[in-house]
Protein backbone atom coordinates (compact mmCIF):
# COMPACT_ATOMS: atom_id res chain seq x y z
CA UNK A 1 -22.13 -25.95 38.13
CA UNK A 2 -20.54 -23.46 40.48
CA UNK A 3 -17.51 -23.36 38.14
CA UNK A 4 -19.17 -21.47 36.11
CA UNK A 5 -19.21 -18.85 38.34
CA UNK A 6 -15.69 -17.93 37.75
CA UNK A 7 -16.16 -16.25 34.65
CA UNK A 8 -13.10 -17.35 32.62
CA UNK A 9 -12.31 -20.64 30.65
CA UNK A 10 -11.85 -23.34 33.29
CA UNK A 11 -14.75 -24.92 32.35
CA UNK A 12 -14.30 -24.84 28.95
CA UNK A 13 -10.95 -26.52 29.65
CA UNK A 14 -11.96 -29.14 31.42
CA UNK A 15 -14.44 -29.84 29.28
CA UNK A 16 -12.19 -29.98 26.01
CA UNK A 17 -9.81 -32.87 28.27
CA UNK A 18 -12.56 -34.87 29.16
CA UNK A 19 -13.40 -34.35 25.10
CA UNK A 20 -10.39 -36.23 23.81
CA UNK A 21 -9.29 -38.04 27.10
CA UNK A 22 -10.11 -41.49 24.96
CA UNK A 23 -8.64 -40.58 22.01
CA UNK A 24 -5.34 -40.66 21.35
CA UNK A 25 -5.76 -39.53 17.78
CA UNK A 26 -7.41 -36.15 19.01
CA UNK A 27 -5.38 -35.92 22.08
CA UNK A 28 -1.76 -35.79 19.07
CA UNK A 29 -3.92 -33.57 16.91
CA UNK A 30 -4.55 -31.20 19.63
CA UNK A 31 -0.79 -31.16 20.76
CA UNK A 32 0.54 -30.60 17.21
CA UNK A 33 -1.81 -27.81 16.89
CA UNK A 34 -1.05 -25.91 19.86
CA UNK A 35 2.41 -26.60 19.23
CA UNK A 36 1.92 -24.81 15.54
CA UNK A 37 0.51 -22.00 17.75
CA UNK A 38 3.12 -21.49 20.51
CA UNK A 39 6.03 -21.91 18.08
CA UNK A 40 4.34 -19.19 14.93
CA UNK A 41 3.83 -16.67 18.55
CA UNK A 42 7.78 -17.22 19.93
CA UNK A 43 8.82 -16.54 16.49
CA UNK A 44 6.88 -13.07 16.05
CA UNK A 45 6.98 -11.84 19.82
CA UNK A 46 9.87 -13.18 21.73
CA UNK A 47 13.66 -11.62 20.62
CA UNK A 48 14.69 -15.03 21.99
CA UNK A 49 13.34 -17.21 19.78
CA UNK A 50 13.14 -14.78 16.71
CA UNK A 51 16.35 -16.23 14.83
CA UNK A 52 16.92 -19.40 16.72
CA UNK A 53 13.71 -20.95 15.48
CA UNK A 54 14.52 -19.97 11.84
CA UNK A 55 18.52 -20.91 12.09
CA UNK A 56 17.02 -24.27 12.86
CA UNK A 57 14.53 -24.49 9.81
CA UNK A 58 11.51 -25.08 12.51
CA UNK A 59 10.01 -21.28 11.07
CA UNK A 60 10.89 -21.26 7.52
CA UNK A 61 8.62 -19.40 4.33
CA UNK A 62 5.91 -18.45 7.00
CA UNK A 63 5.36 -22.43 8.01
CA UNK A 64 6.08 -24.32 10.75
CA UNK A 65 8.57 -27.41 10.35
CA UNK A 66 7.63 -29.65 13.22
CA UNK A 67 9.73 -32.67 11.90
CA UNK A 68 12.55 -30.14 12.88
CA UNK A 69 11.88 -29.55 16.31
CA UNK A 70 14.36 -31.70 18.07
CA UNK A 71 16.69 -29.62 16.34
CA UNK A 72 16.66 -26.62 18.57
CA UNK A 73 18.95 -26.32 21.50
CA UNK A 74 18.01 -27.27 24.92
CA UNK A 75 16.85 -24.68 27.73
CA UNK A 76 18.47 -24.65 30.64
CA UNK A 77 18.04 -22.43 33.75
CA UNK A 78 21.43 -20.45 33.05
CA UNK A 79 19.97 -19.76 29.47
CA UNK A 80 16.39 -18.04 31.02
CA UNK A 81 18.94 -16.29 33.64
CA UNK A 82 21.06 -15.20 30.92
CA UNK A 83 17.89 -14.22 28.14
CA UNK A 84 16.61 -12.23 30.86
CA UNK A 85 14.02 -9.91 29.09
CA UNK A 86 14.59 -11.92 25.42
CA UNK A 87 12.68 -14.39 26.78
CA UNK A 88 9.36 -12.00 27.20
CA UNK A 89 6.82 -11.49 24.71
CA UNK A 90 5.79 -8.36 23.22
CA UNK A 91 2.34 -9.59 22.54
CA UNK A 92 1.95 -11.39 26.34
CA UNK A 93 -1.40 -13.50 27.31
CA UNK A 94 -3.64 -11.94 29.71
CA UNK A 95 -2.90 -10.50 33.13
CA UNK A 96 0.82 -11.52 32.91
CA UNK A 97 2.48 -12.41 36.98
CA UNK A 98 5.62 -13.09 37.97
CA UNK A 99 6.91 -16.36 39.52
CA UNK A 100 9.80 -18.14 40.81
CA UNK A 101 10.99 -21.93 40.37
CA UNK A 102 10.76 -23.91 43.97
CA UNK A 103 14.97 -23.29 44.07
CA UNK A 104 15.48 -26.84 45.48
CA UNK A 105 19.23 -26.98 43.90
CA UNK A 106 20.92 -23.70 43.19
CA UNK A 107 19.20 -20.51 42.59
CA UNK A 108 15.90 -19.82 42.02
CA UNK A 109 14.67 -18.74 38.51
CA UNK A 110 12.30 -15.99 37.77
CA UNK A 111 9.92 -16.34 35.16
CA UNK A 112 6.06 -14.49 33.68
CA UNK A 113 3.00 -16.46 33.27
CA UNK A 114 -0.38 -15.37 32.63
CA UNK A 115 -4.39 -16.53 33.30
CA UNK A 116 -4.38 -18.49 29.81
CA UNK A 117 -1.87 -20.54 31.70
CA UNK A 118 -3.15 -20.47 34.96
CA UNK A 119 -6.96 -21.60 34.27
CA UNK A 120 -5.34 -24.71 31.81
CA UNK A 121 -3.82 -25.63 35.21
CA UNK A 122 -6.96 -25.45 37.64
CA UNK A 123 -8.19 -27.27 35.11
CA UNK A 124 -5.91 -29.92 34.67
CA UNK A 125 -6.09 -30.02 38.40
CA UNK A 126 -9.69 -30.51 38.71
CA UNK A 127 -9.30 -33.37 36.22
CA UNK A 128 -6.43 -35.26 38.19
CA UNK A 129 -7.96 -35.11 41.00
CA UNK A 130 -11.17 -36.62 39.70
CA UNK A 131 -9.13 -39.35 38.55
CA UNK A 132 -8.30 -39.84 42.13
CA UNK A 133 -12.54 -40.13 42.88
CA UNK A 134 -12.72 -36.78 44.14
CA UNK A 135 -16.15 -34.47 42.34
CA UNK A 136 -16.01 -30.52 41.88
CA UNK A 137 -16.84 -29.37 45.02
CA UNK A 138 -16.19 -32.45 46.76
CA UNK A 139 -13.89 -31.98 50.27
CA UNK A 140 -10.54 -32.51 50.01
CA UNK A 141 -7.29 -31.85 52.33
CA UNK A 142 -4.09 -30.40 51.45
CA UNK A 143 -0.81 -31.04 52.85
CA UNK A 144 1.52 -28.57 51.97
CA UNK A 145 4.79 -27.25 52.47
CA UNK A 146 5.57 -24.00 50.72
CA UNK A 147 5.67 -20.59 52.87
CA UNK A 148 4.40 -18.82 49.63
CA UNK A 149 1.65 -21.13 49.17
CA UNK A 150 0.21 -21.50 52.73
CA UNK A 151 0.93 -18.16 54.18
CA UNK A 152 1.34 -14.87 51.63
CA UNK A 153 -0.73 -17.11 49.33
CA UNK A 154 -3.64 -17.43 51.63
CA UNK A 155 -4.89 -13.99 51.02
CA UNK A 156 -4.65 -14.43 47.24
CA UNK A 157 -7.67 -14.12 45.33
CA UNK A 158 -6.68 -16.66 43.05
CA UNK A 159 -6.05 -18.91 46.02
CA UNK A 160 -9.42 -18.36 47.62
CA UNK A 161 -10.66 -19.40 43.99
CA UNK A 162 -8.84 -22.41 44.30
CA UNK A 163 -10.25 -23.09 47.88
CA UNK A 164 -13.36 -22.47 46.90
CA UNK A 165 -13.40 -24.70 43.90
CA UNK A 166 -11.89 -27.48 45.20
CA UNK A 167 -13.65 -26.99 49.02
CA UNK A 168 -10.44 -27.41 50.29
CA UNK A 169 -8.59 -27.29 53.76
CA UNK A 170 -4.96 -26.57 53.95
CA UNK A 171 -2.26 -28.09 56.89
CA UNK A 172 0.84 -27.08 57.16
CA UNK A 173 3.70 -29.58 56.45
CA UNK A 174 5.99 -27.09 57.57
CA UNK A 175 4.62 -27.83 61.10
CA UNK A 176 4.80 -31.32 61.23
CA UNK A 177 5.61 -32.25 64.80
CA UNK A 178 3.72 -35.16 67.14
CA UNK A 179 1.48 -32.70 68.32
CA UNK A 180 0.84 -31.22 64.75
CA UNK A 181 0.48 -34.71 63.48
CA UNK A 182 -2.39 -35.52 65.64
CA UNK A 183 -4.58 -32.43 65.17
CA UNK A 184 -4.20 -33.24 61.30
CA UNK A 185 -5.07 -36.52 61.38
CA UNK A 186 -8.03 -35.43 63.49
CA UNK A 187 -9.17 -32.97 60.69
CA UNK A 188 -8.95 -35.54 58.38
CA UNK A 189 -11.27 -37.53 60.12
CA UNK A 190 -13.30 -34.65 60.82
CA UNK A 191 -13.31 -33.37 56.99
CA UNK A 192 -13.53 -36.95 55.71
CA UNK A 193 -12.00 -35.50 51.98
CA UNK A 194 -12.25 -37.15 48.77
CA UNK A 195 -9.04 -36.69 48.38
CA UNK A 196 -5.95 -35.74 49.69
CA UNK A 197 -2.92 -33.49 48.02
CA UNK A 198 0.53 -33.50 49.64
CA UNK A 199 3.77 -33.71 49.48
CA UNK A 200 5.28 -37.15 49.54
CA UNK A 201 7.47 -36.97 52.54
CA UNK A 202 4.97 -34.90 54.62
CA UNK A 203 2.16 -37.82 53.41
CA UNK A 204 4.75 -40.54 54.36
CA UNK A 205 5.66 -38.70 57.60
CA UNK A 206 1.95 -38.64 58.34
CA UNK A 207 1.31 -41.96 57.61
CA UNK A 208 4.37 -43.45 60.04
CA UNK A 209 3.04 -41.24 62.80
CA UNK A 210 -0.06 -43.05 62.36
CA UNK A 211 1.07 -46.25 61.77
CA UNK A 212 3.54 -46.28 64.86
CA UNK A 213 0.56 -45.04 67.32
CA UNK A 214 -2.30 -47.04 66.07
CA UNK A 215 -4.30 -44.29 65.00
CA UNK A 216 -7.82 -44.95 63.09
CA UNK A 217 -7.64 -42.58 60.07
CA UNK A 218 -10.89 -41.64 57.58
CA UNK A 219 -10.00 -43.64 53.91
CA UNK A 220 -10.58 -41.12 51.29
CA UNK A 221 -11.10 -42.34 47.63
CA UNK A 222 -7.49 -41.40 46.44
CA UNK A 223 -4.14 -39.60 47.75
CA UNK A 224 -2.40 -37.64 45.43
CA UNK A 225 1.03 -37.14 46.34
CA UNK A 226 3.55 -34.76 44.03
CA UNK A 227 6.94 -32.65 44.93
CA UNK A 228 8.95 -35.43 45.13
CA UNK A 229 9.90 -39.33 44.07
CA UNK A 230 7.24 -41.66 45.09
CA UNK A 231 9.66 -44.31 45.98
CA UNK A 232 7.17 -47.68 46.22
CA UNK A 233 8.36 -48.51 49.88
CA UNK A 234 6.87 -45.17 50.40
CA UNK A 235 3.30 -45.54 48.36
CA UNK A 236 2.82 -49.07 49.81
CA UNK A 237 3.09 -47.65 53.77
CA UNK A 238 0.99 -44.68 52.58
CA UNK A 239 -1.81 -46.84 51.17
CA UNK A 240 -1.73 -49.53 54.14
CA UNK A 241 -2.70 -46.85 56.69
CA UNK A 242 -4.75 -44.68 54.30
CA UNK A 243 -6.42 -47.81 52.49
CA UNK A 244 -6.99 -46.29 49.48
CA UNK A 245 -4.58 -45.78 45.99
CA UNK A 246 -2.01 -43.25 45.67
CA UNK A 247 -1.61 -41.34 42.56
CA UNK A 248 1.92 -40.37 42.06
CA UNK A 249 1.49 -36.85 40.05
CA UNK A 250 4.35 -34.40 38.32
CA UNK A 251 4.86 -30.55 38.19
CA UNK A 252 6.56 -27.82 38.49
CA UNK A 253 6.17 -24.29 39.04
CA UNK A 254 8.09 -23.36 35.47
CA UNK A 255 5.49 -25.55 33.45
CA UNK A 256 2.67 -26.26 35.69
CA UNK A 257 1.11 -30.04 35.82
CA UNK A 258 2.87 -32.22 34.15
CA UNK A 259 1.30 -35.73 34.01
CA UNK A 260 -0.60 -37.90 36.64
CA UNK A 261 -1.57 -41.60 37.14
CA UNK A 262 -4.69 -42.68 37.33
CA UNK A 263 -6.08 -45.43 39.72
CA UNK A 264 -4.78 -48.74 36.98
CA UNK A 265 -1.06 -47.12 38.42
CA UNK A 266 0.54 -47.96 35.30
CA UNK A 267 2.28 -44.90 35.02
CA UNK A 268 1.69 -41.23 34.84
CA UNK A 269 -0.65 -39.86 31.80
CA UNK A 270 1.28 -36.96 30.40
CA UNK A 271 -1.16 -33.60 29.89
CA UNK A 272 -0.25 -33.15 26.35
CA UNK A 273 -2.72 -30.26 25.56
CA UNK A 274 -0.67 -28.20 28.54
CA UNK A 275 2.62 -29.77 27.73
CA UNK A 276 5.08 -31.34 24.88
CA UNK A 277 6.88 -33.75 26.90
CA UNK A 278 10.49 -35.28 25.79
CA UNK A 279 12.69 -37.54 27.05
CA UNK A 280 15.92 -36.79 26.14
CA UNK A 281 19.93 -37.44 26.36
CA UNK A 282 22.29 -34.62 27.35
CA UNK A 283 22.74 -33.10 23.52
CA UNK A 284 18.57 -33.03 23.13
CA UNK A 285 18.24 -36.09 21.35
CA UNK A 286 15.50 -38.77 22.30
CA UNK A 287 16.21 -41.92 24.41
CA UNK A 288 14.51 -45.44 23.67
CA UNK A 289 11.56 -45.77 25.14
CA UNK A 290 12.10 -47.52 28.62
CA UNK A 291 15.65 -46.30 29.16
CA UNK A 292 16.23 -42.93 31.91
CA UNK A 293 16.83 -39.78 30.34
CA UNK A 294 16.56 -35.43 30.62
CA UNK A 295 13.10 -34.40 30.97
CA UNK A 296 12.14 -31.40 28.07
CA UNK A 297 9.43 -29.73 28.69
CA UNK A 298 7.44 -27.13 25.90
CA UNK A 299 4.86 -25.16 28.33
CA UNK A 300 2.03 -24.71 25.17
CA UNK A 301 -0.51 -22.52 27.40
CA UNK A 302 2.16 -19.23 28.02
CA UNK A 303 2.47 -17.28 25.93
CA UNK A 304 4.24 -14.69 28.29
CA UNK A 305 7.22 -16.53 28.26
CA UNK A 306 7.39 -18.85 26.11
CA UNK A 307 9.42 -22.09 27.35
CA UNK A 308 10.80 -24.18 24.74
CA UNK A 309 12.23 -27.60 25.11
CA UNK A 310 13.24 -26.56 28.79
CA UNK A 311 14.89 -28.74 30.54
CA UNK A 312 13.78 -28.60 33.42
CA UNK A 313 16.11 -30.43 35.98
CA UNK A 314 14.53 -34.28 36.70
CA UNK A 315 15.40 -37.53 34.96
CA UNK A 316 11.91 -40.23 33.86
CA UNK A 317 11.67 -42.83 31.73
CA UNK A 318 9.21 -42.96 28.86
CA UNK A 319 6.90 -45.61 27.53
CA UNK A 320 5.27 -46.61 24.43
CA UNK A 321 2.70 -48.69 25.92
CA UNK A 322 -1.29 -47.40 26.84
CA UNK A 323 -3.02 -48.23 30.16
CA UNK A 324 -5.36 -50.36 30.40
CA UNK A 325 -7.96 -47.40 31.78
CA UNK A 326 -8.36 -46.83 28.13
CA UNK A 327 -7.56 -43.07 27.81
CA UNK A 328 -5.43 -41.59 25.20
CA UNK A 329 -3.00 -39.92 26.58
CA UNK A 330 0.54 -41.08 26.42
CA UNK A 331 3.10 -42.53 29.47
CA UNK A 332 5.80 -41.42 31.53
CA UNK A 333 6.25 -44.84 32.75
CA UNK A 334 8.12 -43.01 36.18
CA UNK A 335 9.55 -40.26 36.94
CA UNK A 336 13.43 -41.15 38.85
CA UNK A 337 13.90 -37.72 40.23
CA UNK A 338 16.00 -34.92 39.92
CA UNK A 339 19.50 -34.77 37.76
CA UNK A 340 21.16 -34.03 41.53
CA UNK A 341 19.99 -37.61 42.77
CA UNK A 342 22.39 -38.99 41.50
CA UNK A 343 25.52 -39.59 43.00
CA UNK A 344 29.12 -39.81 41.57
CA UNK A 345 31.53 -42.34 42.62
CA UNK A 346 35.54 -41.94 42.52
CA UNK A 347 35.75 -43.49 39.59
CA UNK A 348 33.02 -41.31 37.87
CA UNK A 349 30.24 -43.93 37.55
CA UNK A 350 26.22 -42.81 38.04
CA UNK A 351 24.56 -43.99 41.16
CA UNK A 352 21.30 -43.38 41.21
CA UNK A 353 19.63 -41.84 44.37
CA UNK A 354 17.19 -44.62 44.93
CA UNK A 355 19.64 -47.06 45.58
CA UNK A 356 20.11 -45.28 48.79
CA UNK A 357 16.79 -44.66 49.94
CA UNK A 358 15.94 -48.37 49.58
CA UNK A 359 18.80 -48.81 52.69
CA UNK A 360 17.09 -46.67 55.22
CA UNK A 361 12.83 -47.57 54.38
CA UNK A 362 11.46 -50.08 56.92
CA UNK A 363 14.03 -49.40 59.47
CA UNK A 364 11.83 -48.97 62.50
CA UNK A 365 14.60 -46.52 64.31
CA UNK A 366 14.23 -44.31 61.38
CA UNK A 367 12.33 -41.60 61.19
CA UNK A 368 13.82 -39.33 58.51
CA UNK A 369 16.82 -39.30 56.48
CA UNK A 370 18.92 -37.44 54.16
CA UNK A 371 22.20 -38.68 52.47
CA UNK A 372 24.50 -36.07 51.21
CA UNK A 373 27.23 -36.15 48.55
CA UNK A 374 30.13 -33.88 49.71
CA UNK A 375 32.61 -34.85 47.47
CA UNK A 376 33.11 -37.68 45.16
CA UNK A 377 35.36 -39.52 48.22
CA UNK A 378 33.08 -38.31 51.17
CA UNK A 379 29.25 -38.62 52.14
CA UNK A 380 27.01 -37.50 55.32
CA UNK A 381 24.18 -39.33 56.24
CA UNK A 382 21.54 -37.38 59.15
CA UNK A 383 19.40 -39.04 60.37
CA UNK A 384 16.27 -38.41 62.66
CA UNK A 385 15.88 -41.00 65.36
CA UNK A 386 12.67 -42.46 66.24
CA UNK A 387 14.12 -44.78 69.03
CA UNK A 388 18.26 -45.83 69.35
CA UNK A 389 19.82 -46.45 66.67
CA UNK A 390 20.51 -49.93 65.48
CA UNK A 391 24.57 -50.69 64.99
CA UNK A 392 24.11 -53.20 63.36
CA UNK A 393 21.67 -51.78 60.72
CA UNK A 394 23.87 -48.68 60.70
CA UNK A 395 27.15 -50.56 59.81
CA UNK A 396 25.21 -53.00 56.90
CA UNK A 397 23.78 -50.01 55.49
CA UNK A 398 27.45 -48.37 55.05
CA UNK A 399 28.66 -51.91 53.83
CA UNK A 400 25.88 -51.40 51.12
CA UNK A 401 26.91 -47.38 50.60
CA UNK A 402 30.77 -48.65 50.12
CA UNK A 403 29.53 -52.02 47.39
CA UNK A 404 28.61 -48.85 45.09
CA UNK A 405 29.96 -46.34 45.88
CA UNK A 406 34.34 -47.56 47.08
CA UNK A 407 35.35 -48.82 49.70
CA UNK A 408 37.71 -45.56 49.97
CA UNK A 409 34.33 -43.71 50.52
CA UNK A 410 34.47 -41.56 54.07
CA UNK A 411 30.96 -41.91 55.52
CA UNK A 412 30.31 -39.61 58.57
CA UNK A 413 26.74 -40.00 60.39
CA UNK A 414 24.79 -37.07 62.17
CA UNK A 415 21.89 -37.50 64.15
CA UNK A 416 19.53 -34.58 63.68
CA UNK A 417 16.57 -33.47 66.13
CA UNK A 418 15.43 -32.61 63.07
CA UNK A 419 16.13 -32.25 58.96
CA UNK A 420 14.63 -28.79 57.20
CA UNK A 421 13.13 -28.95 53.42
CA UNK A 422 14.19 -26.99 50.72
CA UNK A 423 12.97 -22.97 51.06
CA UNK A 424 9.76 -24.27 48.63
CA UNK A 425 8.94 -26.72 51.28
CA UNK A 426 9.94 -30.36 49.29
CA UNK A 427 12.29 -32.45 51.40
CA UNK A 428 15.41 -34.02 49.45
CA UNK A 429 16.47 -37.53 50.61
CA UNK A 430 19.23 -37.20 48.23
CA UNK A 431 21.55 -34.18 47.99
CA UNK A 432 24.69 -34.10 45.60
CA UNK A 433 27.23 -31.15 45.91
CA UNK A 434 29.54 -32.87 42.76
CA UNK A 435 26.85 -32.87 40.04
């Protein structure tokens, strides 16, 4: 297998996932023990976490106290700002790099990995994306937004690895204009993938385009779409035109991949031997399962920086229940979005982002859309017209913005030739300047 080739422990990786994968028993004893593993290293090696784990009884007489976990303090982005170089360890993993969270809301936070990290995520890759009917070495397309990714990246050797591996073709969803829209959709049918990576909006955008002009597009055997809520308006235009699933998968940049469905779409199977997932209030605590919470997130493959219930900005829900696909590993039942898609009302009552969305999908003078809290009194929708706009739908969907939100609420409307993403390349339908 030509993964071998690569010389490090990919395919030892994949192979231990596809080794428990079925059992849930070895998929908790696998967690616990990395777990053991991570926490014993912070305790040594990183300044950070040398008294806080023992002021919170999880290191105490040379053991580790796992019952004791939920005790420690959550991590925020100020905190890693803050730590600065407490947070590094003086015994790092191998070939330690620097990296930067995707700085959709605020500031951007810097942060070390390493290859121990790095090849657990190719791996977990690989394995998602055979969940999705794609085979190592099997074409696939990828729709992508970042600048760092598609242009400095490009000349990486660990992205020509990744090319290589996954015999993969990258467009640009920076570029995604008519003209743009129809050369990719031409590759597509020209590459025929297995699969297909991309950012929801761009893979939503791409799939109106074709929708609107009657385009024939090649069906591969799954769509994995990430960097951003997959909304099911959204999945259920995407899989019309494409004819095939879509697998709504979870990352981040801080903690790699997260969790992924598979094709029973029952929810998203969380990599537990890459991360300890929690679901949490705002003091740390756990929420029922089913109910929205914090997303906490223990990274157990760097041992650079260790990250240790991080939170790490987006809201999900949890489950207790086990798909029917039969593997082991446990739910996120969804993921809602970030802790900024939610709006705040004059009052101070939670709105949560979706209920706006759900105004503006199947509105066939709608192209794109962003709604954007100013204030807890004053909103701005832009919007990006695909023919003119409909009054009438404009004023209902207000009515509907003023039933939740006051009717005191100033709504101004700005038609945009066009709405930018984030400097990481995700586009934000929501955007809240109060929370």
């Amino acid at each position: 297998m030509g993964l071998h080739l690569t010389g490090n422990n990919i395919p030892s990786n994949l192979y231990k996932i596809r080794q428990i994968e079925n059992s849930s028993e070895a998929i908790r004893e696998l967690q616990q023990q990395k777990l053991k593993s991570l926490l014993e290293h912070a305790s040594e090696t990183v300044p950070y976490y040398n008294a806080l784990l023992k002021e919170n009884d999880v290191v105490s007489d040379g053991g580790i106290k796992l019952d004791n976990f939920e005790k420690l303090p959550l991590l925020t982005k100020e905190d890693i700002r803050s730590a600065d170089g407490d947070l590094h360890s003086s015994a790092p993993g191998p070939n330690p790099y620097s990296n930067t969270s995707g700085g959709t809301t605020g500031e951007p936070v810097e942060f070390l990995q390493d290859d121990r990290y790095w090849q657990w995520n190719v791996a977990n890759k690989i394995y998602y994306h055979s969940l999705a009917g794609k085979g190592l070495g099997e074409p696939e397309i990828k729709l992508w937004g970042s600048e760092r990714d598609i242009q400095k990246g490009s000349r990486s050797l660990k992205t020509r690895i990744r090319n290589f591996l996954y015999n993969r073709q990258a467009l640009n969803s920076f570029k995604m204009s008519e003209e743009d829209m129809e050369q990719y959709i031409r590759e597509i049918n020209q590459h025929q993938p297995k699969s297909i990576w991309a950012y929801v909006e761009s893979m939503h955008q791409l799939s109106q385009y074709a929708k609107k002009n009657n385009l024939k597009v090649y069906s591969p055997a799954g769509i994995v779409t990430t960097a951003g809520t997959l909304h099911e308006p959204v999945r259920e235009t995407i899989e019309d035109v494409f004819d095939t699933k879509v697998h709504n998968q979870y990352g981040s940049r801080e903690v790699g991949d997260i969790a992924c469905e598979c094709p029973h779409q029952e929810g998203l199977h969380i990599f537990t031997h890459s991360n300890y997932v929690e679901i949490v209030d705002e003091d740390g605590n756990p929420v029922p399962s089913g109910e929205e919470g914090y997303v906490a997130v223990t990274n157990l493959t760097n041992y650079t920086m260790p990250l240790i219930r991080y939170k790490i900005g987006d809201m999900a829900v949890g489950s207790d229940e086990s798909c029917s696909c039969g593997r082991g590993f446990p739910l996120l039942k969804k993921v809602t979005g970030r802790e900024s898609d939610h709006f705040v009302t004059p009052t101070g009552e939670l709105i949560h982002g979706e209920y706006f969305t759900h105004l503006f999908y199947n509105k066939d003078w709608v192209r794109k859309f962003q709604v954007h809290q100013i204030s807890r009194e004053s909103l701005v929708i832009k919007i990006v017209k695909r023919e003119p706009e409909d009054g009438a739908d404009l004023e209902a969907i207000k009515s509907e913005i003023r039933n939740v939100m006051g009717e005191e609420v100033e709504i101004e409307v700005e038609f945009k030739e066009e709405i930018s993403p984030s400097s990481s390349g995700k586009f934000r339908y929501i955007v809240s300047e109060v929370l």
